[in-house]
PDB file of N, CA and C in Angstrom:
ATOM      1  N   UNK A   1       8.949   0.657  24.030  1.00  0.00           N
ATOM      2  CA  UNK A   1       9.701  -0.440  23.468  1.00  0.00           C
ATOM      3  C   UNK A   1      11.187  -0.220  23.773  1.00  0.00           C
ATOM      4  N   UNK A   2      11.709  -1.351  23.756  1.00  0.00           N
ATOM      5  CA  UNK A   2      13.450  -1.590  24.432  1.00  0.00           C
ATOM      6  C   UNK A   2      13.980  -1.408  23.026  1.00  0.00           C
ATOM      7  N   UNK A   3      13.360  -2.107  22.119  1.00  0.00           N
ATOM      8  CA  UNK A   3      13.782  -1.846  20.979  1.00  0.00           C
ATOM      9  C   UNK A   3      13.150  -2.182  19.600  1.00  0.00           C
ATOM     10  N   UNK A   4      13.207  -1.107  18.558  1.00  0.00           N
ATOM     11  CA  UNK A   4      12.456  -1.398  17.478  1.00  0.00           C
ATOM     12  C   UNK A   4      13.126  -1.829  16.742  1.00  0.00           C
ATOM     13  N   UNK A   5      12.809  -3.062  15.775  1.00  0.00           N
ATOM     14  CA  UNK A   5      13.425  -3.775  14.525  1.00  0.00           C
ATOM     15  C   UNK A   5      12.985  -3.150  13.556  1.00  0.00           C
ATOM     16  N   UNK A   6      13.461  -2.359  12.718  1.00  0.00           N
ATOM     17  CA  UNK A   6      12.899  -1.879  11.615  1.00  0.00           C
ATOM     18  C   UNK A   6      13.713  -2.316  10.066  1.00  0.00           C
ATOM     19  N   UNK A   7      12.678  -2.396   8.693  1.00  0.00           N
ATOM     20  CA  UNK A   7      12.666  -2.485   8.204  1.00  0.00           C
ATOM     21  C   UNK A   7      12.231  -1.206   7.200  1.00  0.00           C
ATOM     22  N   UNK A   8      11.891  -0.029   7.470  1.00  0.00           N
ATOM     23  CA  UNK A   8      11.321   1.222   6.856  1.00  0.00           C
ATOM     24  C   UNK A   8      11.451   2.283   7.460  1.00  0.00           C
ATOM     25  N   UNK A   9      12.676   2.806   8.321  1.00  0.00           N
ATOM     26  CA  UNK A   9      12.632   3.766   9.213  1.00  0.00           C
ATOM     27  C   UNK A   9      12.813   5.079   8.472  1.00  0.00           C
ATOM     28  N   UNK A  10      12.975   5.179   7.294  1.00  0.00           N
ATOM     29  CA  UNK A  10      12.616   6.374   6.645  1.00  0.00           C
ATOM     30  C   UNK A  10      10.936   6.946   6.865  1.00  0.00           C
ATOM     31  N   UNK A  11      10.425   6.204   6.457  1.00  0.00           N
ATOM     32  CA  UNK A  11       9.083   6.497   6.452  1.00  0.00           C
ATOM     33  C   UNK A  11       8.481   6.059   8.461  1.00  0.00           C
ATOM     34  N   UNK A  12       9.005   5.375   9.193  1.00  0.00           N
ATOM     35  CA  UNK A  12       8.546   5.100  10.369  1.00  0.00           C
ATOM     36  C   UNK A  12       9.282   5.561  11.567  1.00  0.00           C
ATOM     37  N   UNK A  13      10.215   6.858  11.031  1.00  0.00           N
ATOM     38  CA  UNK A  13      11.249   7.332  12.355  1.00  0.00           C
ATOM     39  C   UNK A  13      10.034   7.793  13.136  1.00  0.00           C
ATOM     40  N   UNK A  14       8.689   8.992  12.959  1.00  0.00           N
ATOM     41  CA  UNK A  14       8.239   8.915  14.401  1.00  0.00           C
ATOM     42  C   UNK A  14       8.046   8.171  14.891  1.00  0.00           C
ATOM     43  N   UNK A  15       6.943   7.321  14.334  1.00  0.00           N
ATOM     44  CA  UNK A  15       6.199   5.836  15.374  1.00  0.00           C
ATOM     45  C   UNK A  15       7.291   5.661  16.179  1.00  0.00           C
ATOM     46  N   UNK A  16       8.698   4.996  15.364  1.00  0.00           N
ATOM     47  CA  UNK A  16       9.511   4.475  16.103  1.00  0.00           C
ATOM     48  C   UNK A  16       9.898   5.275  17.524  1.00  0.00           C
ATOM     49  N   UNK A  17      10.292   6.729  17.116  1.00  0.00           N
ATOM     50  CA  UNK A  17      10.519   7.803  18.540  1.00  0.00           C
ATOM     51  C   UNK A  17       9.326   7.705  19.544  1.00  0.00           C
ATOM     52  N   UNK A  18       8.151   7.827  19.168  1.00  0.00           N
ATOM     53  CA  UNK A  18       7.142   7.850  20.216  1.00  0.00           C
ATOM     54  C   UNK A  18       7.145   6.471  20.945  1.00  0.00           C
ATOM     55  N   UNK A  19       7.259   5.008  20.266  1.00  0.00           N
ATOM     56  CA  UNK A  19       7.088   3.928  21.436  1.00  0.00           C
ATOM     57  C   UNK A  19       8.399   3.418  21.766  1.00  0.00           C
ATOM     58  N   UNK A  20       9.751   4.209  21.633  1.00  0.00           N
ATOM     59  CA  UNK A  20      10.960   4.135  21.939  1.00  0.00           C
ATOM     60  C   UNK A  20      11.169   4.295  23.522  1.00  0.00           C
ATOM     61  N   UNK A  21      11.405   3.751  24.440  1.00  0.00           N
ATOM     62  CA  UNK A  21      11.537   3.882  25.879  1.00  0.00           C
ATOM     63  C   UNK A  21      13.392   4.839  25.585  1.00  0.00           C
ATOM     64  N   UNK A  22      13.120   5.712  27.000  1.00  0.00           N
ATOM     65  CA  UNK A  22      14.596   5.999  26.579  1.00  0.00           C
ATOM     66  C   UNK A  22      15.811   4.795  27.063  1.00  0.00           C
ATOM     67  N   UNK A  23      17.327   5.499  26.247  1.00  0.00           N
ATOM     68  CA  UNK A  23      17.980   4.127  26.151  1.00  0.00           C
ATOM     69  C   UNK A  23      17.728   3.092  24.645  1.00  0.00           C
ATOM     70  N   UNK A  24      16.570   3.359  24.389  1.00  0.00           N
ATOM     71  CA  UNK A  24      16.215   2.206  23.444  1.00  0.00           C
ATOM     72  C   UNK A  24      16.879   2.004  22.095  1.00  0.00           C
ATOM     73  N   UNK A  25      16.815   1.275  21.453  1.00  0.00           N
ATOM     74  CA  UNK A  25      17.603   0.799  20.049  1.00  0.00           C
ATOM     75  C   UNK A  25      17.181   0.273  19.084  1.00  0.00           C
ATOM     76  N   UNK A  26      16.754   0.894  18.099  1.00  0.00           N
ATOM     77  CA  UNK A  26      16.165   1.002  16.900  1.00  0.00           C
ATOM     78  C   UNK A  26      17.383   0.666  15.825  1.00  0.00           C
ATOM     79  N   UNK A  27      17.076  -0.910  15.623  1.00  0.00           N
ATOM     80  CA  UNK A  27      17.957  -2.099  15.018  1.00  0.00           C
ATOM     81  C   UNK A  27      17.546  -1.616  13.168  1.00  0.00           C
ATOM     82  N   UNK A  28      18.290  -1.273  12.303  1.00  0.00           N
ATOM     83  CA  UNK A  28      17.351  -1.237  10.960  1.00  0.00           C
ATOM     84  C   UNK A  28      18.194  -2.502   9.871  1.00  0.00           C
ATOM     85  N   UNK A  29      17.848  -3.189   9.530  1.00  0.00           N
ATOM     86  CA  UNK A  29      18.178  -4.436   8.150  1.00  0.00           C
ATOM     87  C   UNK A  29      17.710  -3.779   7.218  1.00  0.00           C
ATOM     88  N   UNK A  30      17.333  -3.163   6.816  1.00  0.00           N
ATOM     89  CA  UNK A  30      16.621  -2.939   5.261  1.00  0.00           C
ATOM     90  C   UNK A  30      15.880  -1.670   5.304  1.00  0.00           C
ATOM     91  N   UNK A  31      15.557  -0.759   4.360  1.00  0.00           N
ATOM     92  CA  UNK A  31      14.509  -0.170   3.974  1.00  0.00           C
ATOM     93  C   UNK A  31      14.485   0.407   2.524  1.00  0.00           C
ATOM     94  N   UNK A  32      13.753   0.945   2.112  1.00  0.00           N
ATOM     95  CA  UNK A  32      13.227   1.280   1.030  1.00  0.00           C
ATOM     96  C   UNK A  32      13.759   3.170   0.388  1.00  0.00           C
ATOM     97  N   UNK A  33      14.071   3.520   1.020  1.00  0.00           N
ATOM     98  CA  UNK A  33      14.573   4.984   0.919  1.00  0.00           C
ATOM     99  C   UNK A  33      16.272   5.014   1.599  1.00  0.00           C
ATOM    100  N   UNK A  34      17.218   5.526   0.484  1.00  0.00           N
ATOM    101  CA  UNK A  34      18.132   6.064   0.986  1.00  0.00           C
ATOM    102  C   UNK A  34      18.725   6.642   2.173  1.00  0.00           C
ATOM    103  N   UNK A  35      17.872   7.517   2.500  1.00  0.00           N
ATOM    104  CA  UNK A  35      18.000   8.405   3.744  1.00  0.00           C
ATOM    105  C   UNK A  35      17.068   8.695   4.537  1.00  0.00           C
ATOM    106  N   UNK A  36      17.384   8.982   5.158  1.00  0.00           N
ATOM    107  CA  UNK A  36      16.721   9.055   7.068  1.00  0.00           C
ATOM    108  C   UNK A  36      16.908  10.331   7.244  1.00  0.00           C
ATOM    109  N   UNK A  37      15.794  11.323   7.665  1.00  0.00           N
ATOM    110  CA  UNK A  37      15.638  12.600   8.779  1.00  0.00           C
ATOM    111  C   UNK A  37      15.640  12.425   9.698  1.00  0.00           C
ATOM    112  N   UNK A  38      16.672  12.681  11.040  1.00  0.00           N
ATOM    113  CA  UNK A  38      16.538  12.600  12.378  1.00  0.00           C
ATOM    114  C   UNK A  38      16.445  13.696  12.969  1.00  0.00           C
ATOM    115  N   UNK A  39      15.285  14.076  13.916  1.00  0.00           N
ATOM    116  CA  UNK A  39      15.422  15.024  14.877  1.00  0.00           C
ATOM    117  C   UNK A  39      16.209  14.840  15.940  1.00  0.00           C
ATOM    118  N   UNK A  40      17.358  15.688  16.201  1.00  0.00           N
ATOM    119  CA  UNK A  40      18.621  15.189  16.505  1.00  0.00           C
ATOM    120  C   UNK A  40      18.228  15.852  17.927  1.00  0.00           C
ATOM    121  N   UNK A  41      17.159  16.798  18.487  1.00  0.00           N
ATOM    122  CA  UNK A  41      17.172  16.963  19.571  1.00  0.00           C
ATOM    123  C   UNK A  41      16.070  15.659  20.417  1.00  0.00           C
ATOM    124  N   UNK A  42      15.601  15.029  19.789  1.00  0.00           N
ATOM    125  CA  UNK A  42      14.639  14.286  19.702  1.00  0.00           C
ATOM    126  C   UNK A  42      15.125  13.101  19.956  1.00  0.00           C
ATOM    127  N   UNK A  43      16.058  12.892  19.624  1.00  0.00           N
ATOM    128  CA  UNK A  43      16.667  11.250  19.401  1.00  0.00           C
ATOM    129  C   UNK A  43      17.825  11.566  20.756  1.00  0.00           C
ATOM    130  N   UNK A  44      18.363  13.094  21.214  1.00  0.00           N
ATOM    131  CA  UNK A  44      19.503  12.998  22.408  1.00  0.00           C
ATOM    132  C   UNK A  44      18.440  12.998  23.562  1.00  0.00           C
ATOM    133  N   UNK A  45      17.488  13.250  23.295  1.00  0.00           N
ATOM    134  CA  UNK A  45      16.342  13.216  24.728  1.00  0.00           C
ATOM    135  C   UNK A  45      16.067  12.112  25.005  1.00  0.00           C
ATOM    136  N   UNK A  46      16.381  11.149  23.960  1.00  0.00           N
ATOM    137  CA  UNK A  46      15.748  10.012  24.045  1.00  0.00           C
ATOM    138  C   UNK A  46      16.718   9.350  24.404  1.00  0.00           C
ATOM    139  N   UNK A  47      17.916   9.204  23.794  1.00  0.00           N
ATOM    140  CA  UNK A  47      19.443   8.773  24.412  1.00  0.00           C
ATOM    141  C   UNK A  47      19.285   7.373  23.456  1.00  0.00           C
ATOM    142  N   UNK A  48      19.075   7.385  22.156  1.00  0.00           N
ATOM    143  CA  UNK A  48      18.413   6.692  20.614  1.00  0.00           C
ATOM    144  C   UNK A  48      19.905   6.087  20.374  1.00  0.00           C
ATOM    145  N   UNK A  49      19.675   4.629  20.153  1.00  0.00           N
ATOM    146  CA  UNK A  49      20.741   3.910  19.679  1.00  0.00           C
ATOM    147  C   UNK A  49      20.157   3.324  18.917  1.00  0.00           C
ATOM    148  N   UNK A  50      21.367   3.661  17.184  1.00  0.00           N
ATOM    149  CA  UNK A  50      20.873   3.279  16.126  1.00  0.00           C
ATOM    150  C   UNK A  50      21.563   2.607  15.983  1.00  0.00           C
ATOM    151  N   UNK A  51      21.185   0.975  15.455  1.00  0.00           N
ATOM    152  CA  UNK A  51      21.860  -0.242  14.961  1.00  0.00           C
ATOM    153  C   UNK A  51      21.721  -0.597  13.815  1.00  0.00           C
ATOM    154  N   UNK A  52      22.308  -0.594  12.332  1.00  0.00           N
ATOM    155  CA  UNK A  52      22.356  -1.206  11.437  1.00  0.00           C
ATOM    156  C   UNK A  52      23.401  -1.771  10.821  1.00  0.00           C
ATOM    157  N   UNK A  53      22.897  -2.965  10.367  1.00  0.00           N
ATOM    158  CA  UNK A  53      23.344  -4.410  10.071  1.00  0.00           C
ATOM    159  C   UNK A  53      22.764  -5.216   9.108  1.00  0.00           C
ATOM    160  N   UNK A  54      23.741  -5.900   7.827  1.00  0.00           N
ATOM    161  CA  UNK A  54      23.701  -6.378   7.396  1.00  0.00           C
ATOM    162  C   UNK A  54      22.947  -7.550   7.429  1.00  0.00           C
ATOM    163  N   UNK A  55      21.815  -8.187   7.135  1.00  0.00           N
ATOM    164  CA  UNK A  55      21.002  -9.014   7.846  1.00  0.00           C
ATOM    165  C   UNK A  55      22.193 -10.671   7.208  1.00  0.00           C
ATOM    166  N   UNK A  56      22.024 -10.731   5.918  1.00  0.00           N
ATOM    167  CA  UNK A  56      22.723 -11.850   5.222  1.00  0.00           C
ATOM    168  C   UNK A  56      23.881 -12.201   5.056  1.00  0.00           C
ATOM    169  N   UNK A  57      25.052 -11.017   6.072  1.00  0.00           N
ATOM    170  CA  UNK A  57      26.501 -11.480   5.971  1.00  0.00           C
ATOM    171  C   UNK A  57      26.964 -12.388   6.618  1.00  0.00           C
ATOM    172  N   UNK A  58      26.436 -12.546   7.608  1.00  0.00           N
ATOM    173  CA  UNK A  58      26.843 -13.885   8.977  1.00  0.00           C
ATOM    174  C   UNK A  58      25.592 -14.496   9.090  1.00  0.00           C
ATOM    175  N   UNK A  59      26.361 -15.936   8.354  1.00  0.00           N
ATOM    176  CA  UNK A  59      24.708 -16.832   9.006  1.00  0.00           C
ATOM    177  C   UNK A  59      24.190 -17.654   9.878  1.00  0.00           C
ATOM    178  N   UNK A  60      25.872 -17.113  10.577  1.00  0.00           N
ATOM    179  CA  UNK A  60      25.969 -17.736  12.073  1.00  0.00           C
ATOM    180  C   UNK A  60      24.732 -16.650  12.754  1.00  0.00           C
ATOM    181  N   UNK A  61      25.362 -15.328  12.969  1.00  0.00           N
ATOM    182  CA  UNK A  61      24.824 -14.164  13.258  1.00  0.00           C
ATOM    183  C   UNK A  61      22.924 -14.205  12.939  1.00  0.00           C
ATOM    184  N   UNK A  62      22.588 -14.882  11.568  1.00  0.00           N
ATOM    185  CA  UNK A  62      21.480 -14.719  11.718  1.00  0.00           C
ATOM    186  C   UNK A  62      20.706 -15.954  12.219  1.00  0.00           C
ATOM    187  N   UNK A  63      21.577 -17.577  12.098  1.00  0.00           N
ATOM    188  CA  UNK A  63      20.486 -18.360  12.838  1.00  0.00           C
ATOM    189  C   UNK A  63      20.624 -17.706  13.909  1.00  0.00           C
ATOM    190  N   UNK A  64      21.465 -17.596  14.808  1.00  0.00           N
ATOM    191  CA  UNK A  64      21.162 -16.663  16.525  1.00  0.00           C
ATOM    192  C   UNK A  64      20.116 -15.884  16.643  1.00  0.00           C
ATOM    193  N   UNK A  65      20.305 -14.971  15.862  1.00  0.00           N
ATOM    194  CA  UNK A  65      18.711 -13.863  15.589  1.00  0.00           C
ATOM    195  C   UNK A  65      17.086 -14.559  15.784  1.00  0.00           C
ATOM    196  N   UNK A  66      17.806 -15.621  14.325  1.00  0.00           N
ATOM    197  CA  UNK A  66      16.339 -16.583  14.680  1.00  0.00           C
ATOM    198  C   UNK A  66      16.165 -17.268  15.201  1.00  0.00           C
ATOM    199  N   UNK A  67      16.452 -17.465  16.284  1.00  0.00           N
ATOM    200  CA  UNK A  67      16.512 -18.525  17.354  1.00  0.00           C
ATOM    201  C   UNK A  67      16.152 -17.596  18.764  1.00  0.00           C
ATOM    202  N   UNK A  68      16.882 -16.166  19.086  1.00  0.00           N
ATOM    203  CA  UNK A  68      16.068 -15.126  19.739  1.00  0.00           C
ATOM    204  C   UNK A  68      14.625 -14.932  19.603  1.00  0.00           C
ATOM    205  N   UNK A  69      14.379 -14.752  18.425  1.00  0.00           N
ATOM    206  CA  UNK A  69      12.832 -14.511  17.563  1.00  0.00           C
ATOM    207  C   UNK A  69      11.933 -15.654  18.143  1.00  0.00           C
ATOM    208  N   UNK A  70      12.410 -17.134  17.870  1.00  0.00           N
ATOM    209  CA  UNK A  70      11.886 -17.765  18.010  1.00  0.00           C
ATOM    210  C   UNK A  70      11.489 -17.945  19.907  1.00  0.00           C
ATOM    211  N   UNK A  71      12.401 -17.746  20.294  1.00  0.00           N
ATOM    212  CA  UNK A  71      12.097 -18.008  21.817  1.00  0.00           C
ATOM    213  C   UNK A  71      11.476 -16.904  22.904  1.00  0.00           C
ATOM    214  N   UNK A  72      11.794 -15.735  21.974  1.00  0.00           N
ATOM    215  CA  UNK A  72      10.497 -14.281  22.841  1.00  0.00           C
ATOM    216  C   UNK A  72       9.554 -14.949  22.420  1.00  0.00           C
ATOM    217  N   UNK A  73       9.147 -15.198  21.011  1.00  0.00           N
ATOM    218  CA  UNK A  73       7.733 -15.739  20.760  1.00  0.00           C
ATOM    219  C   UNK A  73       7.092 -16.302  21.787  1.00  0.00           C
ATOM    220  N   UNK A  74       7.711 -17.461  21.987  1.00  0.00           N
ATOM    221  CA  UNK A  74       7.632 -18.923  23.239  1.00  0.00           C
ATOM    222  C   UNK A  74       6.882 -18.415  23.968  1.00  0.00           C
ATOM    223  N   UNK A  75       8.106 -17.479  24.283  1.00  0.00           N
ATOM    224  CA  UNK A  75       8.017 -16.978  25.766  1.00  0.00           C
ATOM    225  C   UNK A  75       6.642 -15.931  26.182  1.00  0.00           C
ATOM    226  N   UNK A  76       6.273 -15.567  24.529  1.00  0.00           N
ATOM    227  CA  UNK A  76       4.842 -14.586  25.005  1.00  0.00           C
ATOM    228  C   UNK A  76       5.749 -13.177  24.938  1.00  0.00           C
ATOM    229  N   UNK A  77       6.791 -12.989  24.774  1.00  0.00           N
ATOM    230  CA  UNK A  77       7.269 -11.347  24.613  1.00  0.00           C
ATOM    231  C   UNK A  77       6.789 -11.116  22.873  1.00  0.00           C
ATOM    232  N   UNK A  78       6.672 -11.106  22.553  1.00  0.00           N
ATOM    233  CA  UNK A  78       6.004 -11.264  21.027  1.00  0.00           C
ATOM    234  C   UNK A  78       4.608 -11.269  20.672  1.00  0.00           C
ATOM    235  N   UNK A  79       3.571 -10.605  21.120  1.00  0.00           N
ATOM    236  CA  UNK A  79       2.420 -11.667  20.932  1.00  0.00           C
ATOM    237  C   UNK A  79       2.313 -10.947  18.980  1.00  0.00           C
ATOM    238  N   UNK A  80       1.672 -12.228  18.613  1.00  0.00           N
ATOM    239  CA  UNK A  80       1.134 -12.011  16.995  1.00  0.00           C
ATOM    240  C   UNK A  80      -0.395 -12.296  17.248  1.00  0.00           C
ATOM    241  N   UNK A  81      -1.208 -12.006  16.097  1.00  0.00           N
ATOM    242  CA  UNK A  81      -2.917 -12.222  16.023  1.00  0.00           C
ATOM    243  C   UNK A  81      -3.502 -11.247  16.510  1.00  0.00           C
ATOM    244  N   UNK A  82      -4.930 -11.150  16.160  1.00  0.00           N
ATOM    245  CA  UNK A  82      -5.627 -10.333  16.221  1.00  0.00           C
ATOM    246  C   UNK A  82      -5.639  -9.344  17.486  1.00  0.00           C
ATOM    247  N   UNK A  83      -5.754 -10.613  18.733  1.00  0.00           N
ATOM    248  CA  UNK A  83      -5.567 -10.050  20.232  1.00  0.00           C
ATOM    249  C   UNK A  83      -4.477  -9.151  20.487  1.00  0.00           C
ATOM    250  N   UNK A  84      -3.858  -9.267  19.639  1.00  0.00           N
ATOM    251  CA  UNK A  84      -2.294  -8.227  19.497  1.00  0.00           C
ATOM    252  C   UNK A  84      -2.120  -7.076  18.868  1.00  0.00           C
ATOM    253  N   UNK A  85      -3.152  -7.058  18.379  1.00  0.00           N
ATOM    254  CA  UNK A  85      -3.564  -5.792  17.394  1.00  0.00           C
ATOM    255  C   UNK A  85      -2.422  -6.025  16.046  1.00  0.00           C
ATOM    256  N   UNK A  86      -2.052  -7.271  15.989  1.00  0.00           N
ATOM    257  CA  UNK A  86      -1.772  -7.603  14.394  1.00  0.00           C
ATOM    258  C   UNK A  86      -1.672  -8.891  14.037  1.00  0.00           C
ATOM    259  N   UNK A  87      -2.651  -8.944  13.077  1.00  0.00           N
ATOM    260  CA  UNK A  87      -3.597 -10.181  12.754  1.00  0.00           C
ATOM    261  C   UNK A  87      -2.684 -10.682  12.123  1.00  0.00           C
ATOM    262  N   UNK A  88      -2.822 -11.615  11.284  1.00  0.00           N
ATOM    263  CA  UNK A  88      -1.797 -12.734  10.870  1.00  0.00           C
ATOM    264  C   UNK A  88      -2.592 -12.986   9.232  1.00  0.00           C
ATOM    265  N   UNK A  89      -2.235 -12.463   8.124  1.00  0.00           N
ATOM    266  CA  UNK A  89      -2.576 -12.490   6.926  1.00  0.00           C
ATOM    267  C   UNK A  89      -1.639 -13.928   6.089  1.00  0.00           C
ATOM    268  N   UNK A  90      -2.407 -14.722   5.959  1.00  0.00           N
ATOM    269  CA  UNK A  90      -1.531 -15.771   5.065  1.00  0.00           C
ATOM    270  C   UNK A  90      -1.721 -15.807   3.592  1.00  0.00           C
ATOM    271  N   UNK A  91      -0.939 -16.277   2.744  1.00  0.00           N
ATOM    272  CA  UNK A  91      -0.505 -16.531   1.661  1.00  0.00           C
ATOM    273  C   UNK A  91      -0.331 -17.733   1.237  1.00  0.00           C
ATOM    274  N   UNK A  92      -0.434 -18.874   0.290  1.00  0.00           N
ATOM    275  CA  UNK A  92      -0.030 -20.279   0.176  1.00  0.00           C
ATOM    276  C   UNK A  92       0.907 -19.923  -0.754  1.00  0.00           C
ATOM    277  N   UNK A  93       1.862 -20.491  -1.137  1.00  0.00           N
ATOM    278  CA  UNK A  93       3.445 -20.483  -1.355  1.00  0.00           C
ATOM    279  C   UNK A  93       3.226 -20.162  -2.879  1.00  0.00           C
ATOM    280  N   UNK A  94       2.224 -20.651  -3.486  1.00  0.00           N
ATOM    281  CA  UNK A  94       1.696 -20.036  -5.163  1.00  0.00           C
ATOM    282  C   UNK A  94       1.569 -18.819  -5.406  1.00  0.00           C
ATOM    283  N   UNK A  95       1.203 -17.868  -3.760  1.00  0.00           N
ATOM    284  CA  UNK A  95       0.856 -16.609  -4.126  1.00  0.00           C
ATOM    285  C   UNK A  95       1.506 -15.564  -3.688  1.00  0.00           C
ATOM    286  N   UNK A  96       2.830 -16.031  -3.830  1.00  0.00           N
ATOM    287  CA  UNK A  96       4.015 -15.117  -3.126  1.00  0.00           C
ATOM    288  C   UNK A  96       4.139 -13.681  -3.400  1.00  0.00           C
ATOM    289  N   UNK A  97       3.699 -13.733  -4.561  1.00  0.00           N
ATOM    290  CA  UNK A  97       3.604 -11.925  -5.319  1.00  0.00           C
ATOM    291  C   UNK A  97       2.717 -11.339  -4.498  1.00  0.00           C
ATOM    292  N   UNK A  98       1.471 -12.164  -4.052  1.00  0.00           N
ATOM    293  CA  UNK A  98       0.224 -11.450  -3.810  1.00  0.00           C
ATOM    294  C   UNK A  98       0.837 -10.988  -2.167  1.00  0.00           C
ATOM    295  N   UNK A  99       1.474 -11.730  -1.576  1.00  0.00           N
ATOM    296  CA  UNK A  99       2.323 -11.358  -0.120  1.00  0.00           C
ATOM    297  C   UNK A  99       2.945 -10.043  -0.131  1.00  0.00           C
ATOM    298  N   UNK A 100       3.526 -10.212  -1.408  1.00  0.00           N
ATOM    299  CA  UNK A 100       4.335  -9.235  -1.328  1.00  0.00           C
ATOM    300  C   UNK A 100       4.036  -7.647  -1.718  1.00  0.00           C
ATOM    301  N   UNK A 101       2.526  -8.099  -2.727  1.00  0.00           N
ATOM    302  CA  UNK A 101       1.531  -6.773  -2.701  1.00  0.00           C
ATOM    303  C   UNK A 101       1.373  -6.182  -1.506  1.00  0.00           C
ATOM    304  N   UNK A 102       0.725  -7.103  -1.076  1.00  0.00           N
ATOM    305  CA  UNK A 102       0.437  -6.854   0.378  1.00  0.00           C
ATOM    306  C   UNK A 102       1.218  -6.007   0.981  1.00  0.00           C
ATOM    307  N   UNK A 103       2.819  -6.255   1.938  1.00  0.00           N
ATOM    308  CA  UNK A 103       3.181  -5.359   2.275  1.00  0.00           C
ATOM    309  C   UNK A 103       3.751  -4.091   1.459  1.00  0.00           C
ATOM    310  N   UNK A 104       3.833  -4.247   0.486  1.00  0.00           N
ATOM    311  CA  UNK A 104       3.885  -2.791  -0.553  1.00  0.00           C
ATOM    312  C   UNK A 104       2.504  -1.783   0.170  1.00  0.00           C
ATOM    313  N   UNK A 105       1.925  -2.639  -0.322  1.00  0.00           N
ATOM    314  CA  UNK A 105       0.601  -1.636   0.278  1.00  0.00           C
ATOM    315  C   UNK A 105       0.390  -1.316   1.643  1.00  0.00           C
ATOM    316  N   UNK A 106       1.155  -1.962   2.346  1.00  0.00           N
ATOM    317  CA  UNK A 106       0.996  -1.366   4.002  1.00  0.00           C
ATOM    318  C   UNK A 106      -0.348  -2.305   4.538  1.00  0.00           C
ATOM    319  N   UNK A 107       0.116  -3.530   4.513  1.00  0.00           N
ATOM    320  CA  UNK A 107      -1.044  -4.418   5.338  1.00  0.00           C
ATOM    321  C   UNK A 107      -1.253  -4.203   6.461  1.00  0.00           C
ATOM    322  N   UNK A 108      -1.737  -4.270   7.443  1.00  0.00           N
ATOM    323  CA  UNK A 108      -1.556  -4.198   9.028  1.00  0.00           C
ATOM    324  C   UNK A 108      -1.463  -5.452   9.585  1.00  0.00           C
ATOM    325  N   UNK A 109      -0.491  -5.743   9.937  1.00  0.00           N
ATOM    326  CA  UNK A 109      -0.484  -7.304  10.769  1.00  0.00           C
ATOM    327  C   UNK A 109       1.017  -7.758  10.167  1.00  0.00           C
ATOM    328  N   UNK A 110       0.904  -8.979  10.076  1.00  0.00           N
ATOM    329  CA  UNK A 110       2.158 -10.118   9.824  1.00  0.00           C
ATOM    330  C   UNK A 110       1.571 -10.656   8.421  1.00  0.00           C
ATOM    331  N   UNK A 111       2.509 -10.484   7.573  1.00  0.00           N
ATOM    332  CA  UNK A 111       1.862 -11.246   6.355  1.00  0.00           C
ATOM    333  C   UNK A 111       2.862 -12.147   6.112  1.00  0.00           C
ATOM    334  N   UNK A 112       2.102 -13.540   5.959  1.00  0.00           N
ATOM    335  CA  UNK A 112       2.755 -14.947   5.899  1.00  0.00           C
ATOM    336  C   UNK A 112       2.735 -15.926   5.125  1.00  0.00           C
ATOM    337  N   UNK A 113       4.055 -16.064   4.224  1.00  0.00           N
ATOM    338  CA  UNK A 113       4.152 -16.855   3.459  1.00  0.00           C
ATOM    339  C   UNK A 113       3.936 -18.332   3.974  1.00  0.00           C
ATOM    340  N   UNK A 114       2.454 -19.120   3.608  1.00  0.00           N
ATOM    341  CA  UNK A 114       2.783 -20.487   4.363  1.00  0.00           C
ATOM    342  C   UNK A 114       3.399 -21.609   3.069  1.00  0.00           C
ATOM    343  N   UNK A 115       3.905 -22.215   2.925  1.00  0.00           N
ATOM    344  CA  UNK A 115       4.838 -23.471   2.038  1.00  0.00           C
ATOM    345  C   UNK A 115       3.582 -24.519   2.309  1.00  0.00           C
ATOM    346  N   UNK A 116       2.794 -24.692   3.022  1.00  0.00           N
ATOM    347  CA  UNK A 116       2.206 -25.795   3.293  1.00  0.00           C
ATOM    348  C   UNK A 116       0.451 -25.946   2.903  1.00  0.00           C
ATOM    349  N   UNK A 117       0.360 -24.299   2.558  1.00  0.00           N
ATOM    350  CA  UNK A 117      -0.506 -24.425   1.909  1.00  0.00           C
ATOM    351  C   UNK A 117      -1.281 -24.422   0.248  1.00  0.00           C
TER     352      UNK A 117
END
């Protein structure tokens, strides 16, 4: 990977190092733990660029984001669903807690709030 978006890199710094291409950039918005362990010989082999950023300060900054998001999708750099090895778990907009169980618990896939259902 060119680059990982993370949301939990406390708990996901290996995964992230092992499918990290070198060069690559491991973007973090959020996680759940204070602090991060880096294997610092690990991350210069790798030549590891760490990006974190405020996701909600610029909302210029983030329609752009989502508008990137939206167009790898398009484009097939993204794939989601099963064939992707991460299935697509939905939610109807009543059961937002139950979504949010979900990734507490470590769902595997995309879990999706739908409004429409």
């Amino acid at each position: 990977m060119d680059v990982v978006v993370e949301v939990a890199v406390a708990r996901n710094i290996d995964l992230d190092l092992a499918v990290l291409k070198s060069n690559g950039t491991i973007a973090v918005y959020a996680d759940d733990s204070p602090k991060v362990e880096l294997d610092i010989l690990r991350n210069l082999r790798l030549n590891t660029r760490f990006q974190f950023f405020v996701l909600f300060a610029d909302l210029d900054r983030m329609a752009a984001a989502a508008d990137d998001v939206t167009e790898a999708v398009r484009d097939g750099a993204m794939g989601v669903g099963t064939e992707h090895g991460l299935p697509i778990i939905r939610f109807p907009l009543a059961e937002t807690a139950a979504a949010h169980t979900a990734v507490q618990n470590h769902a595997v896939g995309k879990v999706v709030v739908d409004p429409t259902a």
